[in-house]
N, C-alpha and C. Protein backbone atom coordinates (compact mmCIF):
# COMPACT_ATOMS: atom_id res chain seq x y z
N UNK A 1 39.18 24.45 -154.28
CA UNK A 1 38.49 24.31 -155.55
C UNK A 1 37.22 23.51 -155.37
N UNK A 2 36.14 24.16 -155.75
CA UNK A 2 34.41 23.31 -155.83
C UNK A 2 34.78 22.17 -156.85
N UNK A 3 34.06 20.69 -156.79
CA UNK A 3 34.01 20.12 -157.84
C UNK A 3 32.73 19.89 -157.84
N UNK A 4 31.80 20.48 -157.52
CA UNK A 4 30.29 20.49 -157.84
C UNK A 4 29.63 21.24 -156.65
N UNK A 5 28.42 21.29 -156.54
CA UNK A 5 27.32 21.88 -155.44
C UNK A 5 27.38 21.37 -154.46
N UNK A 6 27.95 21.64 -153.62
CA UNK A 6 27.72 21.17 -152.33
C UNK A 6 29.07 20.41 -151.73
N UNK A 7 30.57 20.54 -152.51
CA UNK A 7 31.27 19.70 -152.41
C UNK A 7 32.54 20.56 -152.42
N UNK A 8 33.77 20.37 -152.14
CA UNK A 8 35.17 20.71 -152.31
C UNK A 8 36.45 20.02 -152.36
N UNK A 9 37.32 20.83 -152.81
CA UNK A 9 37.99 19.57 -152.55
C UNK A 9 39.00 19.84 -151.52
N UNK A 10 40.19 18.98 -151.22
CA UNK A 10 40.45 18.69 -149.52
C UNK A 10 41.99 18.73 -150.11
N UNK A 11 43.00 19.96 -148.96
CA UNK A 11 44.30 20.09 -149.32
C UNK A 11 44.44 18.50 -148.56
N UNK A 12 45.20 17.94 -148.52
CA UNK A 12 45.54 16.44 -148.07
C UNK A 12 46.10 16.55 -146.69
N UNK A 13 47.52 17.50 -146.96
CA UNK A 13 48.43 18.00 -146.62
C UNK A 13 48.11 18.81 -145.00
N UNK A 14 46.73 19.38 -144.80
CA UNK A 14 46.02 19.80 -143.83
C UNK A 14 45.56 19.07 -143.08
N UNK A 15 45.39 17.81 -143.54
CA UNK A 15 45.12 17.23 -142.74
C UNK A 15 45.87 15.67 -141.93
N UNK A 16 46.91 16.20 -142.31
CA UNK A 16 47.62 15.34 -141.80
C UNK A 16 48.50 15.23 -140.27
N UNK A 17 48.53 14.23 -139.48
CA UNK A 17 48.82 14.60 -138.28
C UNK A 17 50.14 13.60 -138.37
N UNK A 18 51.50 14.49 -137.98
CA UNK A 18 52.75 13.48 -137.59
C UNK A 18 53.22 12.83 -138.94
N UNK A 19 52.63 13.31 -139.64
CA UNK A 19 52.80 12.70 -141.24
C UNK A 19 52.05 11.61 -141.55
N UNK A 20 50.99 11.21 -141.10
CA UNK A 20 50.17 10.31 -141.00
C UNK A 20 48.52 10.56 -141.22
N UNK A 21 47.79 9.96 -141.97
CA UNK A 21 46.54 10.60 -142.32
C UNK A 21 45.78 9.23 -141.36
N UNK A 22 44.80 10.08 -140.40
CA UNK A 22 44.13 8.86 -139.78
C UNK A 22 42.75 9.26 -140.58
N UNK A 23 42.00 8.00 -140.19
CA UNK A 23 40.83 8.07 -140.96
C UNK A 23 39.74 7.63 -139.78
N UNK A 24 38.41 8.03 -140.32
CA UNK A 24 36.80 7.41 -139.03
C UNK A 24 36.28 6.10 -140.29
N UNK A 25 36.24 5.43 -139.05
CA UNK A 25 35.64 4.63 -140.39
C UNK A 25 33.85 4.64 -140.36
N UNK A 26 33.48 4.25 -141.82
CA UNK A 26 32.01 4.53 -142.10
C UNK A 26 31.35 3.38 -142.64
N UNK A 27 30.15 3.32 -142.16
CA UNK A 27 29.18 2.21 -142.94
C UNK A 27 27.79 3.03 -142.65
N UNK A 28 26.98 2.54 -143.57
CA UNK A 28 25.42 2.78 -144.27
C UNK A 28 24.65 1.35 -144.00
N UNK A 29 23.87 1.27 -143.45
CA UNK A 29 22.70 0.64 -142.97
C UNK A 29 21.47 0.92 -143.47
N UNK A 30 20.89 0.05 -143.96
CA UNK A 30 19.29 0.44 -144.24
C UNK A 30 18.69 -0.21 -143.61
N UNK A 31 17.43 1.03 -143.41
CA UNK A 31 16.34 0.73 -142.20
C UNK A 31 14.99 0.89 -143.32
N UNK A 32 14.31 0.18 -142.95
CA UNK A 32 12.48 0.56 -143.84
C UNK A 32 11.31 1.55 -142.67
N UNK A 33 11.05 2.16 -143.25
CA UNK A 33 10.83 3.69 -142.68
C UNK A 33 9.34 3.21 -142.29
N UNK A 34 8.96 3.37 -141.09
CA UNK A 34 7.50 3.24 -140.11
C UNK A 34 6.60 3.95 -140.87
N UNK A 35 6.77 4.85 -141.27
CA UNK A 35 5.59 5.77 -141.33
C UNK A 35 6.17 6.63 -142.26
N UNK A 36 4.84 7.33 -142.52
CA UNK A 36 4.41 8.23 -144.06
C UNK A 36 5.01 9.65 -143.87
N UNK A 37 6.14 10.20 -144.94
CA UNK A 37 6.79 11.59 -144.78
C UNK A 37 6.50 12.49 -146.01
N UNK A 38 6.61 13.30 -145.98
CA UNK A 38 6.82 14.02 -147.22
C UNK A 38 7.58 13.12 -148.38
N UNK A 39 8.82 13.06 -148.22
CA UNK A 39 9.20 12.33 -149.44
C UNK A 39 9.15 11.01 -149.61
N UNK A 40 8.69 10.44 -148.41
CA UNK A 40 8.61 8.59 -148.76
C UNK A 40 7.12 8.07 -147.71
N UNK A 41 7.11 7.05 -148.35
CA UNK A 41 5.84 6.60 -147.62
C UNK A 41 6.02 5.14 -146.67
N UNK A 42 5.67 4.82 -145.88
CA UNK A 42 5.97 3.99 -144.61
C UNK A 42 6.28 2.80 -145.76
N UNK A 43 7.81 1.85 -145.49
CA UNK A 43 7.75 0.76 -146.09
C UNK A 43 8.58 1.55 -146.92
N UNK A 44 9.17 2.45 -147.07
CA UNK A 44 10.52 2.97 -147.88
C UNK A 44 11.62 2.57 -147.23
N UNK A 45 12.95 2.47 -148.04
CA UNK A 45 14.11 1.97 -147.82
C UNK A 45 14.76 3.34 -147.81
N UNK A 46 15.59 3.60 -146.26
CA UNK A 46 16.36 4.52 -145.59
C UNK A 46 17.10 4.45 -145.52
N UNK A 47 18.57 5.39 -145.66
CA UNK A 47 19.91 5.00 -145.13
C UNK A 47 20.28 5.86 -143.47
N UNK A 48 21.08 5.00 -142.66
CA UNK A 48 21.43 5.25 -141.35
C UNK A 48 22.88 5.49 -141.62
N UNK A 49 23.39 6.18 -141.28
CA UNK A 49 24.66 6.20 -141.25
C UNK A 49 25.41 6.04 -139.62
N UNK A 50 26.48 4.83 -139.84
CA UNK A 50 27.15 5.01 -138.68
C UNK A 50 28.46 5.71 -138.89
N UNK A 51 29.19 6.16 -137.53
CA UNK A 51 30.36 6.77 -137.50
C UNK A 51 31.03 5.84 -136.53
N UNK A 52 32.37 5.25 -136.83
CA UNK A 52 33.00 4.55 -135.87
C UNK A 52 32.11 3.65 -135.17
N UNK A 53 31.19 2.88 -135.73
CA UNK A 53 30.51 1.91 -134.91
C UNK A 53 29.18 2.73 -133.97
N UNK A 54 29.24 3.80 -134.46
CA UNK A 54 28.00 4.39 -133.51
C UNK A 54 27.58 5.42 -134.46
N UNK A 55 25.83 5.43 -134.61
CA UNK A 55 24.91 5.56 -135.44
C UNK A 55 24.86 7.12 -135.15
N UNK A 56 25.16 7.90 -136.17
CA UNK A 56 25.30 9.09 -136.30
C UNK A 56 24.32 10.43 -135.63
N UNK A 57 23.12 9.92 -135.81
CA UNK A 57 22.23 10.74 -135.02
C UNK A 57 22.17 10.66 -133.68
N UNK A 58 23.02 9.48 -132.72
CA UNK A 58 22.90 9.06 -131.72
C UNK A 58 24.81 9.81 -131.26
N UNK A 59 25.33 10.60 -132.17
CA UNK A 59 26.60 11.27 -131.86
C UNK A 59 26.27 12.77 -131.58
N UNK A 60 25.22 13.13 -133.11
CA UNK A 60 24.46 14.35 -132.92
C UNK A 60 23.64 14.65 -131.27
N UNK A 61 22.94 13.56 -130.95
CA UNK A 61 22.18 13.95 -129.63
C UNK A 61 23.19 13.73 -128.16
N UNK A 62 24.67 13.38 -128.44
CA UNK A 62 25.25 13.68 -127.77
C UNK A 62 26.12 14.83 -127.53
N UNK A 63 26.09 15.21 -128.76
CA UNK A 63 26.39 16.92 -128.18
C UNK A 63 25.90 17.61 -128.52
N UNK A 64 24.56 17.47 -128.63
CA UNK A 64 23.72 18.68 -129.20
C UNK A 64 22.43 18.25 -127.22
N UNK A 65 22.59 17.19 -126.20
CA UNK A 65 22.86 17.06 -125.44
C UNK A 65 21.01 17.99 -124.93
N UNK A 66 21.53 19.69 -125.20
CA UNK A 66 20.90 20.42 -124.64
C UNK A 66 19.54 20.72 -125.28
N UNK A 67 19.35 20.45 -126.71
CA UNK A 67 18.73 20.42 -127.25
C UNK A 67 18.31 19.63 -128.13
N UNK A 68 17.83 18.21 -127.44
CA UNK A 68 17.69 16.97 -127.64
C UNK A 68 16.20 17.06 -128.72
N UNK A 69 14.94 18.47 -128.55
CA UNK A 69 14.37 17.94 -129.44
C UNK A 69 14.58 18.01 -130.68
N UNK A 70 15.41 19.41 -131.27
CA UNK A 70 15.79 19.43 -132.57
C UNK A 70 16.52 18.15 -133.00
N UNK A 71 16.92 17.18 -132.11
CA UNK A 71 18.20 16.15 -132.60
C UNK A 71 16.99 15.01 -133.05
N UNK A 72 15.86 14.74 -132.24
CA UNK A 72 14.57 13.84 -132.36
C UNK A 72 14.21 14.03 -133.81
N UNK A 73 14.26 15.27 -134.19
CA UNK A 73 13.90 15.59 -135.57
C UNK A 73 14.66 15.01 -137.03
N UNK A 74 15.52 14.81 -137.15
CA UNK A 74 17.05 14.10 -137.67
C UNK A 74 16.31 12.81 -137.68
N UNK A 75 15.75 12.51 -139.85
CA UNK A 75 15.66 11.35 -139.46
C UNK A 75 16.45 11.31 -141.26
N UNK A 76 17.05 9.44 -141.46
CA UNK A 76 17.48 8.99 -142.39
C UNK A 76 16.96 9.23 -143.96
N UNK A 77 17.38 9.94 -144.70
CA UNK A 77 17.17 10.05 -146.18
C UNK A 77 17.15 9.20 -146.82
N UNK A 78 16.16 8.67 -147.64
CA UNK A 78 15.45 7.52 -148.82
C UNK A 78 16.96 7.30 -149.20
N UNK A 79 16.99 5.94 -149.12
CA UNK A 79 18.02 5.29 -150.11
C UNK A 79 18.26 5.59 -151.84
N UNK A 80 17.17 5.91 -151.99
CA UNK A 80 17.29 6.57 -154.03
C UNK A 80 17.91 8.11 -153.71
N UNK A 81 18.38 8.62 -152.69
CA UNK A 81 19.09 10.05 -152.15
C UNK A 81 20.63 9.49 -152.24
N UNK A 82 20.75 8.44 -151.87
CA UNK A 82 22.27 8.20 -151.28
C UNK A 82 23.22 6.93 -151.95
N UNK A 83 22.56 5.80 -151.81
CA UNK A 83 23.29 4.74 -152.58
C UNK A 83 23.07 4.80 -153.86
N UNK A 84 24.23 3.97 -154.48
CA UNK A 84 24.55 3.31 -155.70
C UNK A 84 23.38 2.92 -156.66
N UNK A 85 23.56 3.79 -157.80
CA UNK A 85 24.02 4.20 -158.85
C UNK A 85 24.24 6.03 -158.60
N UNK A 86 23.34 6.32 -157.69
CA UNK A 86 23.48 7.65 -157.53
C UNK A 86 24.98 7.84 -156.98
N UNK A 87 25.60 9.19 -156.64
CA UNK A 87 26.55 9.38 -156.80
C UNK A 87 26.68 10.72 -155.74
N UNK A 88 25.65 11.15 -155.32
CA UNK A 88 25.30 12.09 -154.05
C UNK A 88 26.38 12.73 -153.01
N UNK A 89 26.63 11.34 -152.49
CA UNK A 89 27.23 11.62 -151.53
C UNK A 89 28.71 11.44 -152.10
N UNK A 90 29.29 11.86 -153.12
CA UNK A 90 30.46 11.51 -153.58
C UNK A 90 30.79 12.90 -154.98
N UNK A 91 30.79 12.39 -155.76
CA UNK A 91 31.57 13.58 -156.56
C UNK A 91 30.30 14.26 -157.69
N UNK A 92 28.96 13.52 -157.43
CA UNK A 92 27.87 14.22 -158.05
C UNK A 92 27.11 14.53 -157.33
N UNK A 93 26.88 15.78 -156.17
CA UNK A 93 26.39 16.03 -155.60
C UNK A 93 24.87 16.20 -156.29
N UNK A 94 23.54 16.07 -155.89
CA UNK A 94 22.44 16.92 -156.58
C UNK A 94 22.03 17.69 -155.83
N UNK A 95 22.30 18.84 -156.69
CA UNK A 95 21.53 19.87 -155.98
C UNK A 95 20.71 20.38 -156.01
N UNK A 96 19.31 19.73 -156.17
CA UNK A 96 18.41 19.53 -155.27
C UNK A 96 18.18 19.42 -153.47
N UNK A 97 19.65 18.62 -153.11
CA UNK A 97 19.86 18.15 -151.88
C UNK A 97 21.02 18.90 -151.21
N UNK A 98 21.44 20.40 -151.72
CA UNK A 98 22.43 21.16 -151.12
C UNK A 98 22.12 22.19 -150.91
N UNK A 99 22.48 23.12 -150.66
CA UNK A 99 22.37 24.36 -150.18
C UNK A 99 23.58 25.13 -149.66
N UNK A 100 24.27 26.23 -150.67
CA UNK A 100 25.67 26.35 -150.81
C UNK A 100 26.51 24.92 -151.16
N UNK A 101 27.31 25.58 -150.00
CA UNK A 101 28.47 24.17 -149.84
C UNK A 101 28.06 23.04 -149.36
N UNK A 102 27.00 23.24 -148.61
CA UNK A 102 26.27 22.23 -147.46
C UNK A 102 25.67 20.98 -148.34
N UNK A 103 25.20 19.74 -147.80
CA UNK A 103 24.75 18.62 -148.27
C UNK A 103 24.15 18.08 -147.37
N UNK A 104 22.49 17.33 -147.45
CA UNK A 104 22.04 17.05 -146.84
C UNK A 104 22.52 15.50 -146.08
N UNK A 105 22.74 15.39 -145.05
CA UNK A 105 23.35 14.34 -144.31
C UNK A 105 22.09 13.56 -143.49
N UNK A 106 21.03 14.06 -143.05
CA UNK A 106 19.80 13.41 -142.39
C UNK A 106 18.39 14.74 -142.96
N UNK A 107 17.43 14.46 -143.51
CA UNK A 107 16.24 14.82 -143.55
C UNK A 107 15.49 15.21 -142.28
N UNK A 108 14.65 16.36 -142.04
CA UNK A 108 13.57 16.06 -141.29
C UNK A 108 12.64 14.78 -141.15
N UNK A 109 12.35 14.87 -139.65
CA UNK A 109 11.73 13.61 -139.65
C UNK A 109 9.97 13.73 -140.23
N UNK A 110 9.51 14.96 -140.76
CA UNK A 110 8.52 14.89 -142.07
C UNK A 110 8.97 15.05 -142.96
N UNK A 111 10.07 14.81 -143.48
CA UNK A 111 10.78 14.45 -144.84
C UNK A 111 10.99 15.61 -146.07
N UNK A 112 11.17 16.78 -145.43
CA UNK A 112 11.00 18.05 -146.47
C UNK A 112 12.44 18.66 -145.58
N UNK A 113 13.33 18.48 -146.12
CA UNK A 113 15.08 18.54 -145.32
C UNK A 113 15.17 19.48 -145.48
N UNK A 114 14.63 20.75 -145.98
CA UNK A 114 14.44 22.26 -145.60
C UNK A 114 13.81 22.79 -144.00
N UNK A 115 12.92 21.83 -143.55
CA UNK A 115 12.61 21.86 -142.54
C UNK A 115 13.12 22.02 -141.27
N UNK A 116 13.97 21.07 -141.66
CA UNK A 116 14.92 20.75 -140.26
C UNK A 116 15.77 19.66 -140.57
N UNK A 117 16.59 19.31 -141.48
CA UNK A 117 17.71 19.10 -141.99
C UNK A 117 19.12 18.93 -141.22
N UNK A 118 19.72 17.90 -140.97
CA UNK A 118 21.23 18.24 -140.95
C UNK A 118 22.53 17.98 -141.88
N UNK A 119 22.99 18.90 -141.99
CA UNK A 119 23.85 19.44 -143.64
C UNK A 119 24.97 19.22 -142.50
N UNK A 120 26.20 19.12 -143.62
CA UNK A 120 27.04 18.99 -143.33
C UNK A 120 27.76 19.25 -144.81
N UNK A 121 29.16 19.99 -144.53
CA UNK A 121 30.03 20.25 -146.28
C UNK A 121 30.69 18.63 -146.11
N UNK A 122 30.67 18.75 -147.38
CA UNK A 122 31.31 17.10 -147.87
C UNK A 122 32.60 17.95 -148.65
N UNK A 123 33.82 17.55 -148.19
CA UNK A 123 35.11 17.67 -149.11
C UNK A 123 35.43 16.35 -149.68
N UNK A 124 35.76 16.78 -150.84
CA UNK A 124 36.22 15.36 -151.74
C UNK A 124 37.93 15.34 -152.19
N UNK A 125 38.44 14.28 -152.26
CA UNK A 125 40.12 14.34 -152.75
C UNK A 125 40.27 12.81 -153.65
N UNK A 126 40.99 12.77 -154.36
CA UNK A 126 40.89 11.19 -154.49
C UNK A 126 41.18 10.13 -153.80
N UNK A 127 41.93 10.29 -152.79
CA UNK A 127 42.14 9.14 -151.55
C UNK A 127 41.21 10.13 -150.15
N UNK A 128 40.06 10.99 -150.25
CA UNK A 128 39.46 10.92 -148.55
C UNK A 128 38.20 11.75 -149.03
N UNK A 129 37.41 11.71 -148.12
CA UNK A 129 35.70 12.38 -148.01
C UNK A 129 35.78 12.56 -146.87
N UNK A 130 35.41 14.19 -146.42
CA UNK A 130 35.63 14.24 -145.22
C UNK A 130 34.38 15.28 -144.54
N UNK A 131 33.62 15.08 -143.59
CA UNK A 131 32.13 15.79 -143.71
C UNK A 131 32.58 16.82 -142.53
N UNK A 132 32.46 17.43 -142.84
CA UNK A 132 32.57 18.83 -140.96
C UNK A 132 31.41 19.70 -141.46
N UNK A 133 31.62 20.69 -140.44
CA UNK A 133 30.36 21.85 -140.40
C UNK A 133 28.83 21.43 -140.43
N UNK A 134 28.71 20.55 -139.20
CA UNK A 134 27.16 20.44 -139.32
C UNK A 134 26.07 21.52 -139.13
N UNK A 135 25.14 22.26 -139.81
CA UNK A 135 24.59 22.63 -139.28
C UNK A 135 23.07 22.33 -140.59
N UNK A 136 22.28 22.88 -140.00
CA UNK A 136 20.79 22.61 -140.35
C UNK A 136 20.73 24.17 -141.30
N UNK A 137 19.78 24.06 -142.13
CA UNK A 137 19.47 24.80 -143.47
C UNK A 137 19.13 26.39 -143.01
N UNK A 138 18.43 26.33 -141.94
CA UNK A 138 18.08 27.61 -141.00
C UNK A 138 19.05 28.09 -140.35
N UNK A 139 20.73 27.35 -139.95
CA UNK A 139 21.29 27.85 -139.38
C UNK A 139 22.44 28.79 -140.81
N UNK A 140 22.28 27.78 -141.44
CA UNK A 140 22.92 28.17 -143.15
C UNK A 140 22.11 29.53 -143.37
N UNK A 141 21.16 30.09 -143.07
CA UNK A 141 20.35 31.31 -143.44
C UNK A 141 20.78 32.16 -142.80
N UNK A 142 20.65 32.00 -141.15
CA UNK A 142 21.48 33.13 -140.19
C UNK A 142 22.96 33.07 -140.54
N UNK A 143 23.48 31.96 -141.35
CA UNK A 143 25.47 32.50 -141.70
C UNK A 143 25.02 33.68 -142.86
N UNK A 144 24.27 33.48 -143.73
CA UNK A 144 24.14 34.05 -144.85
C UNK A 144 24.05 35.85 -144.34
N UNK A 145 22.68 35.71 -143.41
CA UNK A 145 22.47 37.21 -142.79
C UNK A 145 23.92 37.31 -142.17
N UNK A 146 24.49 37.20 -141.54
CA UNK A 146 25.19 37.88 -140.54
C UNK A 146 26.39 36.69 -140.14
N UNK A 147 27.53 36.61 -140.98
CA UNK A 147 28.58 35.57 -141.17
C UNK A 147 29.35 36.09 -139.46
N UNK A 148 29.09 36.79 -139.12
CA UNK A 148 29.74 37.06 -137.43
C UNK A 148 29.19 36.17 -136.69
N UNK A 149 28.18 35.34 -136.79
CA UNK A 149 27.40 35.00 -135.95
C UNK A 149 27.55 33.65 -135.50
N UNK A 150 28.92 33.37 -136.41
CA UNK A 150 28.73 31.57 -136.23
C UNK A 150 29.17 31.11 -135.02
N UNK A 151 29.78 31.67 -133.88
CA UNK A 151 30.11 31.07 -133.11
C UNK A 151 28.74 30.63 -132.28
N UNK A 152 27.96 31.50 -132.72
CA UNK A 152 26.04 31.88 -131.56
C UNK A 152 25.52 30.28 -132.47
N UNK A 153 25.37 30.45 -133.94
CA UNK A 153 24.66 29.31 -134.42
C UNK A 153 25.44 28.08 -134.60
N UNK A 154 26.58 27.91 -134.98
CA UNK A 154 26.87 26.73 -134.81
C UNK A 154 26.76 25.86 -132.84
N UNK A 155 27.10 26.37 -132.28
CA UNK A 155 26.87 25.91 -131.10
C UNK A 155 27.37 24.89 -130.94
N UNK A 156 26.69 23.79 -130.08
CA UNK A 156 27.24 22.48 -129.82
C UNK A 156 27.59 21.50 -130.74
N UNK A 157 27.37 21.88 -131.65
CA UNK A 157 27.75 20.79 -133.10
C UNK A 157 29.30 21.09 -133.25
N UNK A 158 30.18 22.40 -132.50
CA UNK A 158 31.55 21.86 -133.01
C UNK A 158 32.00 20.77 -132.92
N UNK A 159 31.52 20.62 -131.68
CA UNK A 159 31.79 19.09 -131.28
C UNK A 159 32.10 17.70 -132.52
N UNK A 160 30.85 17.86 -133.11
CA UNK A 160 31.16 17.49 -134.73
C UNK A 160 32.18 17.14 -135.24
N UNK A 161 32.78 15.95 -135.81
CA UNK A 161 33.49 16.24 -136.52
C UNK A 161 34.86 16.84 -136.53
N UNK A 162 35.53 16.97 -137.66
CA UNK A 162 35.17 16.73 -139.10
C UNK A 162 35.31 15.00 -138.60
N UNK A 163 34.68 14.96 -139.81
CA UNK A 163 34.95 12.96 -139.98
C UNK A 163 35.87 12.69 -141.36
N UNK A 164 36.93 12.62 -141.18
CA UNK A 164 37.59 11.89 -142.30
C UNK A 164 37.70 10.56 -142.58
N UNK A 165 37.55 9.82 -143.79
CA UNK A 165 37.08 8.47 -144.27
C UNK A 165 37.75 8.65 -145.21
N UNK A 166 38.58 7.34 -145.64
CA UNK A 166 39.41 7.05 -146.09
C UNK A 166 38.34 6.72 -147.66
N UNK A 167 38.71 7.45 -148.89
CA UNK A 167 37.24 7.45 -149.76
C UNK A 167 37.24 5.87 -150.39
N UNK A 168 38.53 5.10 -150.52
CA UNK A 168 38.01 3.74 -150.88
C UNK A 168 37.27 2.68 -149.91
N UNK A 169 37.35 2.89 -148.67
CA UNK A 169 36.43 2.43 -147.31
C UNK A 169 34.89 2.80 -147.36
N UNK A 170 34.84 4.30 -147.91
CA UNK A 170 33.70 4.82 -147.91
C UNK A 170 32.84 4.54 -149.38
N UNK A 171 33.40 4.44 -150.38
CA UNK A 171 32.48 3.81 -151.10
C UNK A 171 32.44 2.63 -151.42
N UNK A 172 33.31 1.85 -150.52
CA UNK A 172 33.35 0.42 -150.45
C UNK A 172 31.64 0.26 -149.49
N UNK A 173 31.54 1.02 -148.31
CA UNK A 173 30.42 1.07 -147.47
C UNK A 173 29.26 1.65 -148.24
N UNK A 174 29.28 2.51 -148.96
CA UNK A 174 28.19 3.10 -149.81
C UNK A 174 27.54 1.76 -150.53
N UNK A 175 28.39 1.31 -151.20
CA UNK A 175 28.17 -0.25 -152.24
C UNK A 175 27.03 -1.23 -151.48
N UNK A 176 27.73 -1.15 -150.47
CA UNK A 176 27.60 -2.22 -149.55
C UNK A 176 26.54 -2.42 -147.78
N UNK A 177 25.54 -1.19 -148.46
CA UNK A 177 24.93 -1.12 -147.10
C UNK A 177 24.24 -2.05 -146.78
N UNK A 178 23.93 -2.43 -145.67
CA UNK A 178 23.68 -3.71 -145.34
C UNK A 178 22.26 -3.45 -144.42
N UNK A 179 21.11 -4.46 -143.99
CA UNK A 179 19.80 -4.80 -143.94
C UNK A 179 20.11 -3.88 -142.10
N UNK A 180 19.76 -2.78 -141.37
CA UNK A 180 19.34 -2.91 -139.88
C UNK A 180 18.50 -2.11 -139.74
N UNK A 181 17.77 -2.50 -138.24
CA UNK A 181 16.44 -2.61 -137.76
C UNK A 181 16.17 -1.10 -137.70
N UNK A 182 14.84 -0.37 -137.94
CA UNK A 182 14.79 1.19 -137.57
C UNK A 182 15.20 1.51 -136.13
N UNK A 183 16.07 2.46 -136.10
CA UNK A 183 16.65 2.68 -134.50
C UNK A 183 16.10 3.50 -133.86
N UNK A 184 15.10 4.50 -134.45
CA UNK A 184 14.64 5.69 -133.71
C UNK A 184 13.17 5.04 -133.08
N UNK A 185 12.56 5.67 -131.82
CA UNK A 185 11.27 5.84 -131.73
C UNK A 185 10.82 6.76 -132.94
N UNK A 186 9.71 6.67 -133.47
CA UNK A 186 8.71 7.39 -134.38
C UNK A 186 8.67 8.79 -134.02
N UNK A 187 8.55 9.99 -134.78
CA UNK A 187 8.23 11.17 -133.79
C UNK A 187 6.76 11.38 -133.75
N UNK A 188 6.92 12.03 -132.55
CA UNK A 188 4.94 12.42 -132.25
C UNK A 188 4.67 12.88 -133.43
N UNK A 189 3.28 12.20 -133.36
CA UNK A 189 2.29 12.89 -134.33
C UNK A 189 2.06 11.71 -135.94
N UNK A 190 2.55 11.13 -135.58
CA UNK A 190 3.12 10.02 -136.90
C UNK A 190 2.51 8.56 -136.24
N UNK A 191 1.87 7.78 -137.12
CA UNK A 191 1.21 6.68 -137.10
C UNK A 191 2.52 5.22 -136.50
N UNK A 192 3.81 5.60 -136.71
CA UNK A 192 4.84 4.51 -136.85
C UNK A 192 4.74 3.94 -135.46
């Protein structure tokens, strides 16, 4: 069952291992953004997301490995996208920021997440949020043409995921993102 754009909800029961639901745990970091993008201008407040203690785009360029520059591209979405009062990444998706089932999880690093985007479906339940299926907005176009094809476009991102988070942890971390340093080099072409 959809409970909005970009969202679903999660049999429980599927995901349970040994009768036991394990969870990844999550936190949100904000970084203030170097330089001038499409949607924000240098000196904007960004969210980073980590996974298990390690910063999410830095999981992406480990198994995406082979194609390290599309992963360079993957940069953090404006904090007025993701934290509190907004509701985004939780049971009010905007969709503005989806595409199908998909939800934007990192922006291009010129800030137009149509560009080069990484989406990921967000399932929702009342005890978990759980993100799988990464892929980028262009790879969402070739499922659309030709749904045979996913084993060719998804590629190294099975690796991915899913991430299940226990949902009172996770919007305990949403609440609560806390002040860190920008982690990326700047990408070419950009003043940062």
């Amino acid at each position: 069952r959809r409970t909005g754009v970009g969202f679903t909800r999660v049999n429980r029961a599927r995901l349970r291992h040994a009768g036991r639901m394990t969870f990844d745990a999550v936190s949100f970091g904000i970084a203030t953004l170097p330089y001038d993008r499409v949607d924000a201008s240098a000196g904007t407040d960004v969210v980073c997301i980590f996974v298990n203690g390690r910063e999410l785009r830095d999981i992406v360029s480990a198994a995406q490995a082979a194609d390290a520059d599309a992963t360079a591209l993957y940069s953090p979405p404006p904090a007025s996208w993701v934290l509190p009062p907004r509701r985004h990444r939780l049971d009010q998706p905007d969709p503005r920021l989806t595409k199908g089932r998909w939800s934007v999880v990192y922006t291009c690093s010129c800030g137009d997440w149509e560009c080069g985007a990484l989406m990921a479906r967000i399932r929702i339940d009342d005890d978990l949020v759980a993100w799988s299926d990464f892929l980028s907005p262009h790879e969402l176009d070739l499922l659309a043409e030709d749904p045979r094809r996913a084993t060719q476009v998804v590629g190294a991102r099975r690796r991915l995921g899913p991430y299940r988070f226990d949902r009172t942890q996770y919007e305990s971390a949403l609440g609560s993102a806390e002040r860190v340093a920008w982690p990326y080099p700047p990408p070419s072409g950009t003043d940062g």
